[in-house]
Protein backbone atom coordinates (compact mmCIF):
# COMPACT_ATOMS: atom_id res chain seq x y z
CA UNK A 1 -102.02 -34.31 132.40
CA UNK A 2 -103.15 -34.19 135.87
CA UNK A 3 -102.90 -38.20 135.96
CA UNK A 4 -99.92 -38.24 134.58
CA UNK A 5 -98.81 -35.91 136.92
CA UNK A 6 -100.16 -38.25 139.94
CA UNK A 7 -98.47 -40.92 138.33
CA UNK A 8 -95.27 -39.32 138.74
CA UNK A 9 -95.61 -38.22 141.97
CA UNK A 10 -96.77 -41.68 143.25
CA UNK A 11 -93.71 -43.12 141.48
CA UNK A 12 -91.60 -40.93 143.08
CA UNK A 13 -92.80 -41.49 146.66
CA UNK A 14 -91.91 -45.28 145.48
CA UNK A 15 -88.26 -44.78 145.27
CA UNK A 16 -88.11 -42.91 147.91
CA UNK A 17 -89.57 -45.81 150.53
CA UNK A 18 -87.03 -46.75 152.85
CA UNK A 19 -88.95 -49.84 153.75
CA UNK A 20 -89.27 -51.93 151.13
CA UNK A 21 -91.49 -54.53 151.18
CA UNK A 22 -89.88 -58.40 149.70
CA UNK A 23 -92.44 -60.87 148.74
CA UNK A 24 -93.90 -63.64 150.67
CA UNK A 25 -92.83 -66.24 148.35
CA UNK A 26 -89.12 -64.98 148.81
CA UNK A 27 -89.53 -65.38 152.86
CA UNK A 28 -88.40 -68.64 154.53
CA UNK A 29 -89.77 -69.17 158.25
CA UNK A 30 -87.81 -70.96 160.50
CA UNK A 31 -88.41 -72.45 163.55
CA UNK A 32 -84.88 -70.90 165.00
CA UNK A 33 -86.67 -67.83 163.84
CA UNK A 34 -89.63 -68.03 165.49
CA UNK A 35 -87.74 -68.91 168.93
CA UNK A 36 -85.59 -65.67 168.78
CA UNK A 37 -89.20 -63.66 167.85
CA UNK A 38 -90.83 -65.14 170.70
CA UNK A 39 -88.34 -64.51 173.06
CA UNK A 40 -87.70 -60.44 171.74
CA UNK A 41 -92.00 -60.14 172.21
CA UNK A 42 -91.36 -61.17 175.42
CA UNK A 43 -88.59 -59.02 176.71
CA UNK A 44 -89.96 -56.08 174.62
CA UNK A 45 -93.33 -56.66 176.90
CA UNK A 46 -91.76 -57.12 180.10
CA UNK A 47 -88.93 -53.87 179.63
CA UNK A 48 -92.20 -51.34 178.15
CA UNK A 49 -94.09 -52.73 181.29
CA UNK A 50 -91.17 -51.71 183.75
CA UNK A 51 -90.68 -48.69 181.60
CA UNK A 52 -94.20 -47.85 182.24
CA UNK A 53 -93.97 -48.13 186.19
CA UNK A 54 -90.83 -45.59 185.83
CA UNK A 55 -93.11 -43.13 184.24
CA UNK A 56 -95.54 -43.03 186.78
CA UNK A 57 -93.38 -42.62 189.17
CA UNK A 58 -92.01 -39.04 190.83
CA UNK A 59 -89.18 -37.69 191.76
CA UNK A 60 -88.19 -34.92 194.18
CA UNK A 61 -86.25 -31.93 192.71
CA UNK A 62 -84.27 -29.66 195.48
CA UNK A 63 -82.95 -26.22 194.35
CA UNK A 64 -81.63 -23.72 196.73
CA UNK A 65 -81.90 -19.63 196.87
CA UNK A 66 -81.11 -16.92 199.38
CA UNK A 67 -84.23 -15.90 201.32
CA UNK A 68 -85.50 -13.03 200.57
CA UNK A 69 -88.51 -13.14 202.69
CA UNK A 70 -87.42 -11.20 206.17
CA UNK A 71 -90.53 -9.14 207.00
CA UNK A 72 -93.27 -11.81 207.46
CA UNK A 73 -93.99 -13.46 210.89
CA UNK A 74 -92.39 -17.03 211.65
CA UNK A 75 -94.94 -19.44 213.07
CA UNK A 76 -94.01 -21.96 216.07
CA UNK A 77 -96.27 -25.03 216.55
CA UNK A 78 -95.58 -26.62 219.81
CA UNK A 79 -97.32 -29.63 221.37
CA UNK A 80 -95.06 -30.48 224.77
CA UNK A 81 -96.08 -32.40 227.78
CA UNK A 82 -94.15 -31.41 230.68
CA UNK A 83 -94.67 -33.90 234.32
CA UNK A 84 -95.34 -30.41 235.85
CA UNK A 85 -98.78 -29.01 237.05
CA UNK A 86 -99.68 -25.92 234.63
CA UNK A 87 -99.70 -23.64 237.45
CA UNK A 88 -96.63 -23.84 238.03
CA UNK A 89 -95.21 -23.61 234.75
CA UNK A 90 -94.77 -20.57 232.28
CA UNK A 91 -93.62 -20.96 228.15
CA UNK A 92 -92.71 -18.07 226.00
CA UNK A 93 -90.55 -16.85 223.24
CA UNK A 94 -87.63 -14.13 223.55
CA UNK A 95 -85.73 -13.04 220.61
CA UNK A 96 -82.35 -11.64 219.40
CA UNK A 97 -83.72 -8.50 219.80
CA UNK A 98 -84.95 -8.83 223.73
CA UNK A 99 -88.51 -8.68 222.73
CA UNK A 100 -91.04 -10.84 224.69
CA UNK A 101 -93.48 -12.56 222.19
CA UNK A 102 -96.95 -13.34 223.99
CA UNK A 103 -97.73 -16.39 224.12
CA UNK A 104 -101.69 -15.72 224.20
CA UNK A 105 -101.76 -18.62 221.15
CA UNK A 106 -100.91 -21.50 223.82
CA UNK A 107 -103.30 -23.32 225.65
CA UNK A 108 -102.33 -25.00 228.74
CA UNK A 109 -104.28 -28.77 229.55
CA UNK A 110 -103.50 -30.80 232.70
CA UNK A 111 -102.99 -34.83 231.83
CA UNK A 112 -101.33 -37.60 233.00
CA UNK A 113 -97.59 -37.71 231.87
CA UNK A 114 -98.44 -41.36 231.30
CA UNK A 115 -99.55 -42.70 227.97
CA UNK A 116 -102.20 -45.40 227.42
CA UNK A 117 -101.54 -48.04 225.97
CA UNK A 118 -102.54 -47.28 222.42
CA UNK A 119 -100.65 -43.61 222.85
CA UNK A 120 -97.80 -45.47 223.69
CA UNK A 121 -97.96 -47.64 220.75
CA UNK A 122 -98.32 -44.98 218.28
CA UNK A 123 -95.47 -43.07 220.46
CA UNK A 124 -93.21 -46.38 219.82
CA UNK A 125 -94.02 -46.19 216.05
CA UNK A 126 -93.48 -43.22 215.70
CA UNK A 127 -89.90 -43.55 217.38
CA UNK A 128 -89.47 -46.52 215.11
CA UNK A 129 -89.82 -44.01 211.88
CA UNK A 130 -87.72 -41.10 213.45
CA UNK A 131 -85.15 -44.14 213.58
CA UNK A 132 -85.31 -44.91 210.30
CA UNK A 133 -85.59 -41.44 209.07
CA UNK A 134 -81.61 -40.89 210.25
CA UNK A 135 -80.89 -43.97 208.00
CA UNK A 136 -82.51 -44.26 204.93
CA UNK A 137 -82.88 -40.05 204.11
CA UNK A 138 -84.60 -40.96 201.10
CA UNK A 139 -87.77 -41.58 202.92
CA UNK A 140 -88.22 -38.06 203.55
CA UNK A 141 -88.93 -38.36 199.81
CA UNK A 142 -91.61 -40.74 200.69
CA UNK A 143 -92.95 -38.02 203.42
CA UNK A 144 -93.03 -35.12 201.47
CA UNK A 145 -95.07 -36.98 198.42
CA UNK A 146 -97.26 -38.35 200.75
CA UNK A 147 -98.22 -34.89 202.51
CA UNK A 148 -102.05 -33.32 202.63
CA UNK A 149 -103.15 -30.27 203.22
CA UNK A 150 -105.76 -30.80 205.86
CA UNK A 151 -106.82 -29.37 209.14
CA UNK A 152 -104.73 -31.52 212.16
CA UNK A 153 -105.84 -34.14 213.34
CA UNK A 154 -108.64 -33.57 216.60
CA UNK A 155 -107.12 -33.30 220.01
CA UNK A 156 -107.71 -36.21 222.45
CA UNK A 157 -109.86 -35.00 225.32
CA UNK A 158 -108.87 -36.23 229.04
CA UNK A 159 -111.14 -38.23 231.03
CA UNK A 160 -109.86 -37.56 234.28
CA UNK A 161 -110.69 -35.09 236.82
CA UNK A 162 -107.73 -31.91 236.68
CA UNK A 163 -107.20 -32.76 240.70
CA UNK A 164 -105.81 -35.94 239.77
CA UNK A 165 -103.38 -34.76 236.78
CA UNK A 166 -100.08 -33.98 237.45
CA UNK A 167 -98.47 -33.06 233.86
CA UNK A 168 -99.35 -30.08 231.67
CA UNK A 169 -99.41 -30.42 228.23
CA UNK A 170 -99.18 -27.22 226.42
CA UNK A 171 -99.59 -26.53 222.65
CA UNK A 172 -101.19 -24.09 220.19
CA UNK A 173 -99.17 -22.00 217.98
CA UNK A 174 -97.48 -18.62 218.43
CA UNK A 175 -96.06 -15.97 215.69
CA UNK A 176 -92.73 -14.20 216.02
CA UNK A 177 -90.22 -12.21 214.06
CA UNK A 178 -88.02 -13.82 211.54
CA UNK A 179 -84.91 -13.81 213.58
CA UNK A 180 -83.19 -15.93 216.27
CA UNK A 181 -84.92 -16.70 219.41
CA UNK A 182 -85.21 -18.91 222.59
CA UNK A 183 -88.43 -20.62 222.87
CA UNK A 184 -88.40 -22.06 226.99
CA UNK A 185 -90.59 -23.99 229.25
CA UNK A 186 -89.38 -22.97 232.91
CA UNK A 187 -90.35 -22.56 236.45
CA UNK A 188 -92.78 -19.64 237.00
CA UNK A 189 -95.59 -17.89 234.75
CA UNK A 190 -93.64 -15.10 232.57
CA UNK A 191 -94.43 -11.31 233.34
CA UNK A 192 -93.20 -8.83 231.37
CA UNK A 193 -89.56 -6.67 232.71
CA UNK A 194 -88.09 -3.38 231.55
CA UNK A 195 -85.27 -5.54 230.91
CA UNK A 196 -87.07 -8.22 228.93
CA UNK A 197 -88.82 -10.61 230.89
CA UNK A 198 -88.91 -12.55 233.82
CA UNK A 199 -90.59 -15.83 235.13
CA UNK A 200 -92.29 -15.57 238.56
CA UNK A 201 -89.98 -18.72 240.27
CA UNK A 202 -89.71 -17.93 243.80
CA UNK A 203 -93.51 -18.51 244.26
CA UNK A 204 -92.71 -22.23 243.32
CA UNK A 205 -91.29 -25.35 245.45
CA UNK A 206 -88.12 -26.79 244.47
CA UNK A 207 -89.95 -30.27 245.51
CA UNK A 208 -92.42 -29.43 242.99
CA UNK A 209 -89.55 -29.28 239.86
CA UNK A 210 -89.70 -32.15 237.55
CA UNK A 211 -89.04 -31.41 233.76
CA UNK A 212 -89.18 -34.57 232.24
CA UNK A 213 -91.47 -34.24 228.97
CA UNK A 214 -92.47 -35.40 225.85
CA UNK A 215 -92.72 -33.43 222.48
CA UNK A 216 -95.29 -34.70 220.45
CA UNK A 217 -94.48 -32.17 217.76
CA UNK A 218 -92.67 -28.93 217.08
CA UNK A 219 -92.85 -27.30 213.58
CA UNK A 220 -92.40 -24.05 212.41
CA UNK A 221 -94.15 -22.53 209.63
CA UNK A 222 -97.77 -24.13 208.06
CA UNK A 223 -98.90 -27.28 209.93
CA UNK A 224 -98.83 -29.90 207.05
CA UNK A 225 -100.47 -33.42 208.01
CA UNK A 226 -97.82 -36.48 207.26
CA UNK A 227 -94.62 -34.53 207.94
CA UNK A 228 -92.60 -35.72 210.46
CA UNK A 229 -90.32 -33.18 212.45
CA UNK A 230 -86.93 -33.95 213.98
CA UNK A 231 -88.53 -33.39 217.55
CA UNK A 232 -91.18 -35.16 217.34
CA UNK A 233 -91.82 -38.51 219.56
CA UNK A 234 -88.80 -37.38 221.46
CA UNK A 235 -89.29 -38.04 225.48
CA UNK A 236 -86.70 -37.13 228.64
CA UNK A 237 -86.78 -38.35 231.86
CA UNK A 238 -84.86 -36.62 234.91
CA UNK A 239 -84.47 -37.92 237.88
CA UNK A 240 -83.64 -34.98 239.23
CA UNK A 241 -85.73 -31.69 240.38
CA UNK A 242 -83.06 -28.93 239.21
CA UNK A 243 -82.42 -30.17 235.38
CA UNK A 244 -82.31 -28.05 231.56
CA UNK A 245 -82.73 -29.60 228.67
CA UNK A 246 -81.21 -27.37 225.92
CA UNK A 247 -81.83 -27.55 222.11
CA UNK A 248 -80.31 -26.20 219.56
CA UNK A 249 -82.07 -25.64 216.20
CA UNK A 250 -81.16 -24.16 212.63
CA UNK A 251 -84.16 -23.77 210.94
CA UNK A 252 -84.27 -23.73 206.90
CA UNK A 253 -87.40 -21.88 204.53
CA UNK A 254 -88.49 -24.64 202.21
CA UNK A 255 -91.17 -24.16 199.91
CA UNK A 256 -92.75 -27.37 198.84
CA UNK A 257 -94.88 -28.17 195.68
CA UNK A 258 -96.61 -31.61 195.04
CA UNK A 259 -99.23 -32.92 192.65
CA UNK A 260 -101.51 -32.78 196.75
CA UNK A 261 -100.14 -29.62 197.93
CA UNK A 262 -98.21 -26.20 197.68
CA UNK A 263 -97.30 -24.73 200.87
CA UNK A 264 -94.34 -22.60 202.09
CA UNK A 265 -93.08 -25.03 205.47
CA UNK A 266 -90.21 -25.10 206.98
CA UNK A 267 -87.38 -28.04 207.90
CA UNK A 268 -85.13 -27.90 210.90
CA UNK A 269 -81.63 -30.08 212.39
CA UNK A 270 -81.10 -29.84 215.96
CA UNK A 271 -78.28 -30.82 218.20
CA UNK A 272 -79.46 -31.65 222.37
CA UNK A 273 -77.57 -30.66 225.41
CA UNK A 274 -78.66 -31.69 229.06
CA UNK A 275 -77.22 -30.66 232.58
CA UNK A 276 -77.94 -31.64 236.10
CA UNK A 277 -77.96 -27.50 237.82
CA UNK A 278 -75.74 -27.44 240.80
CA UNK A 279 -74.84 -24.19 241.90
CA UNK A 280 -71.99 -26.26 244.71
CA UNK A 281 -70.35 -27.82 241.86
CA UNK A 282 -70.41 -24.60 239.36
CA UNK A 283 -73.02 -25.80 237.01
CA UNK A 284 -75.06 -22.80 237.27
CA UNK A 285 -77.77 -21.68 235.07
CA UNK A 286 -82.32 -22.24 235.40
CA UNK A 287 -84.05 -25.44 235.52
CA UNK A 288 -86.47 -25.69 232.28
CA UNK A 289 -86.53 -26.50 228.33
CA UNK A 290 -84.89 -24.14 226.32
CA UNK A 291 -85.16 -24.33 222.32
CA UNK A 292 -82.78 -21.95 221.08
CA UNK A 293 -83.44 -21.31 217.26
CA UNK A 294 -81.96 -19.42 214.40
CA UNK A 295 -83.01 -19.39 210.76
CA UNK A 296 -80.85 -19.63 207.68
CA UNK A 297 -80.44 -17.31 205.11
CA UNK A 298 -80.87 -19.94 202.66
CA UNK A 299 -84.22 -21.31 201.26
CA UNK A 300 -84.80 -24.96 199.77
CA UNK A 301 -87.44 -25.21 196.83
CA UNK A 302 -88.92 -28.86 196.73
CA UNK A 303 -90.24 -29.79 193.68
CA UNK A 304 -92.12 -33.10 192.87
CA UNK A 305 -91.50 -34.13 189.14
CA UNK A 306 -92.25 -37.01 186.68
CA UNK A 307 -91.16 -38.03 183.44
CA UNK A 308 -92.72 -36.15 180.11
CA UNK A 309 -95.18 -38.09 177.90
CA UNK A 310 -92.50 -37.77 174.96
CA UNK A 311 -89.83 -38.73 176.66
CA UNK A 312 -91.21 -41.75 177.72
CA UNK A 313 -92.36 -42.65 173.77
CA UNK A 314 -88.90 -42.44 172.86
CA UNK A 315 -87.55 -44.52 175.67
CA UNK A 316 -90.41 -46.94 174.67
CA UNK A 317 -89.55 -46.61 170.76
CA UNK A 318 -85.84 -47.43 171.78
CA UNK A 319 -86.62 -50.68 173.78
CA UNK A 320 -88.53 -51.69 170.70
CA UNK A 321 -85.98 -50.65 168.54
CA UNK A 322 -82.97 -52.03 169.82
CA UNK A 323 -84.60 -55.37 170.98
CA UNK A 324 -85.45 -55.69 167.00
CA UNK A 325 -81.90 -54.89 166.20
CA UNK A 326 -80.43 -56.67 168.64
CA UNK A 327 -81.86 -60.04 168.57
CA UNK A 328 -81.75 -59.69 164.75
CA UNK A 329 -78.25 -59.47 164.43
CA UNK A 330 -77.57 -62.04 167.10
CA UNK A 331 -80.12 -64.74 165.10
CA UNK A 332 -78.01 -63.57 161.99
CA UNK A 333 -74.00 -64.45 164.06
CA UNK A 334 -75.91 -67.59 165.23
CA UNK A 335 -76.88 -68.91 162.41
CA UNK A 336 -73.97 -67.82 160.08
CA UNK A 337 -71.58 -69.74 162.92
CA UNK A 338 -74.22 -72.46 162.74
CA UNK A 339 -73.63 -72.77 158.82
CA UNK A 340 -70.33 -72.58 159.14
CA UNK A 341 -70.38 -75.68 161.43
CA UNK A 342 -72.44 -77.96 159.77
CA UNK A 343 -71.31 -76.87 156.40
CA UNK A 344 -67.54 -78.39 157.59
CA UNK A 345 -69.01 -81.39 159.37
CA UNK A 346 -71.00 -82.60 155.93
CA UNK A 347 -67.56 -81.15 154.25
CA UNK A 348 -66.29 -83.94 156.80
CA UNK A 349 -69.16 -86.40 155.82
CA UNK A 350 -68.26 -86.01 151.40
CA UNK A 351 -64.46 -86.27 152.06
CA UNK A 352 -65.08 -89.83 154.03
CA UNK A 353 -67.43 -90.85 151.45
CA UNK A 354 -65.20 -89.77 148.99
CA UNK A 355 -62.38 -91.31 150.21
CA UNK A 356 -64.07 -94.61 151.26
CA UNK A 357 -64.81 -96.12 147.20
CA UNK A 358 -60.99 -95.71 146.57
CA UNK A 359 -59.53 -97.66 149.40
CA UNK A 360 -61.70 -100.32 148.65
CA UNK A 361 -60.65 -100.34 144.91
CA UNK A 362 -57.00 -100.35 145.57
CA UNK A 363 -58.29 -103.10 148.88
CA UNK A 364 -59.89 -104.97 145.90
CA UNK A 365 -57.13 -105.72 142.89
CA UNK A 366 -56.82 -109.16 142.31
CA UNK A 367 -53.75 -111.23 140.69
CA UNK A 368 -54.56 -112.40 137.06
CA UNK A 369 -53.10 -116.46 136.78
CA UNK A 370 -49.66 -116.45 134.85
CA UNK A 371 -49.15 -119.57 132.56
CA UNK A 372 -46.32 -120.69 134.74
CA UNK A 373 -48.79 -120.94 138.06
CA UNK A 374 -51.76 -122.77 135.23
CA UNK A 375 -48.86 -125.26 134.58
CA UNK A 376 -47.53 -125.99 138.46
């Protein structure tokens, strides 16, 4: 019973095969065939290679939420070279409330305002990128997959003697409430004021004012190596003693996770304003580098992503699939229009043949001799 039973089952499995299989003796190859299976291996193997190179690859995936984060501190990394001795120089942050934020985090470092030669190389390079940055925005894509987590890079030490540098380079990294402020470099070291603050300017030569500079980088938020900031590279040159340099920045909470890194960072725009100060002509207000900054209430999430195993199967199954289909039912049009032609041309070929033998009978037909011609 059992076998029988297995017997049935088997046999039922049978008729239910989809696929069935026709016997080698009932298959005809042909070399037409054969051409159309070579060429569907070969597009099947060159599409599942491409398809392959689109599933390693990543994507970046923005959403966007309201901030909700309003009590931590916001942290400013600054790294500006002003053509200023540091004496006679003062940088701090005030914000919307009138609160002074020490600036005990900065470090101040005479230099040359010059760069050598390989600085200005890598300066020029890193113009070159900025360039292309406000062009092609999809290589910020490129940036943000390519980001480390890693302490910063080392910071170049001077060879010179401090008597015979004339610029002040001052960077470090300073903490301040999460609202608007004005980060400045002016004229003066700050002191605090009942009022808010105040820079101590009059103990300073106006010959001495020169606020040309160079911002190697500002951030805000976690330092992450490979990120490139708006600000950075960007250089000014004044002529004149009595100049401010204004920028204004929005600032935007993004919170970026890679397959390298997860770190909350933050992105900025800014628009630039400079003015030559001349109180004779009405263009009032201080000589220095003002960075006026607010933050939105908006936060970006940025999300690197890739394709699923699975769905990459079943895009793989499908080029397989169709391909199959595909060149199978074009070998099948081909070769039923290819019938269809030679079967009238040898249509063609009988009728000629066929017609040929009776034009040569009728061509043929000779006269039989009368007795009248026998006796002439």
């Amino acid at each position: 019973m059992r076998r029988l039973t297995k017997k049935k089952a088997l046999t039922l499995v049978k008729e239910l095969d989809a696929f069935p299989k026709v016997p080698e003796s009932y298959v005809e190859s042909t070399a037409s065939g054969g051409t159309v299976s070579l060429i569907a291996f070969t597009l099947m193997a060159v599409l599942a290679f491409l398809e392959f190179f689109v599933y390693t690859n990543t994507w970046m995936k923005y959403e966007y939420e309201v901030d909700k984060d309003f009590s931590s501190k916001l942290r400013i990394n600054v790294d500006i070279t002003v053509a200023m001795r540091c004496q006679y120089i003062g940088a701090d942050v005030l914000d919307l409330a009138e609160n002074m934020v020490a600036s005990d985090g900065l470090k101040y470092e005479p230099v040359n305002f010059e760069l050598s030669p390989e600085q200005r190389l890598w300066h020029m390079t890193l113009l070159h990128i900025q360039e292309r940055l406000r062009v092609e925005h999809a290589l910020q894509d490129v940036l943000f997959k390519a980001a480390i987590k890693a302490a910063p890079p080392a910071e170049p030490q001077s060879e010179d003697s401090p008597t015979s540098l004339t610029a002040c380079r001052v960077h470090g990294h300073m903490y301040v409430n999460k609202v608007a402020g004005n980060f400045h470099v002016t004229v003066g070291k700050s002191i605090p004021h009942p009022r808010g603050h105040a820079h101590l300017a009059a103990l300073v030569s106006h010959d001495t004012y020169n606020f040309s500079h160079r911002i190697d980088h500002l951030s805000f938020g976690e330092v992450i190596p490979g990120i490139i900031s708006p600000l950075d590279g960007t250089e000014k040159v004044s002529a004149e003693s009595n100049h401010m340099f204004q920028y204004f920045i929005t600032i935007v909470p993004t919170k970026l996770n890679t397959y390298k890194i997860s770190a909350e960072t933050h992105q900025y725009s800014v628009t630039e304003r400079e003015r030559v100060i001349n109180h004779a002509t009405g263009s009032h207000g201080v000589s220095g580098i003002f960075m006026k900054y607010d933050i939105s209430s908006l936060m970006v999430k940025v999300t690197e992503q890739h394709m699923p195993l699975w769905q990459f199967l079943v895009r793989l199954c499908g080029i397989v699939g169709g391909i199959f289909s595909t060149t199978g039912m074009l070998h099948g049009v081909i070769g039923f229009l290819f019938d269809v032609v030679c079967c009238r041309f040898q249509m063609g070929i009988y009728r000629h043949l066929k017609e040929a033998p009776l034009n040569e009978e009728t061509n043929g037909e000779t006269s039989i001799p009368t007795e009248n011609n026998a006796e002439s």
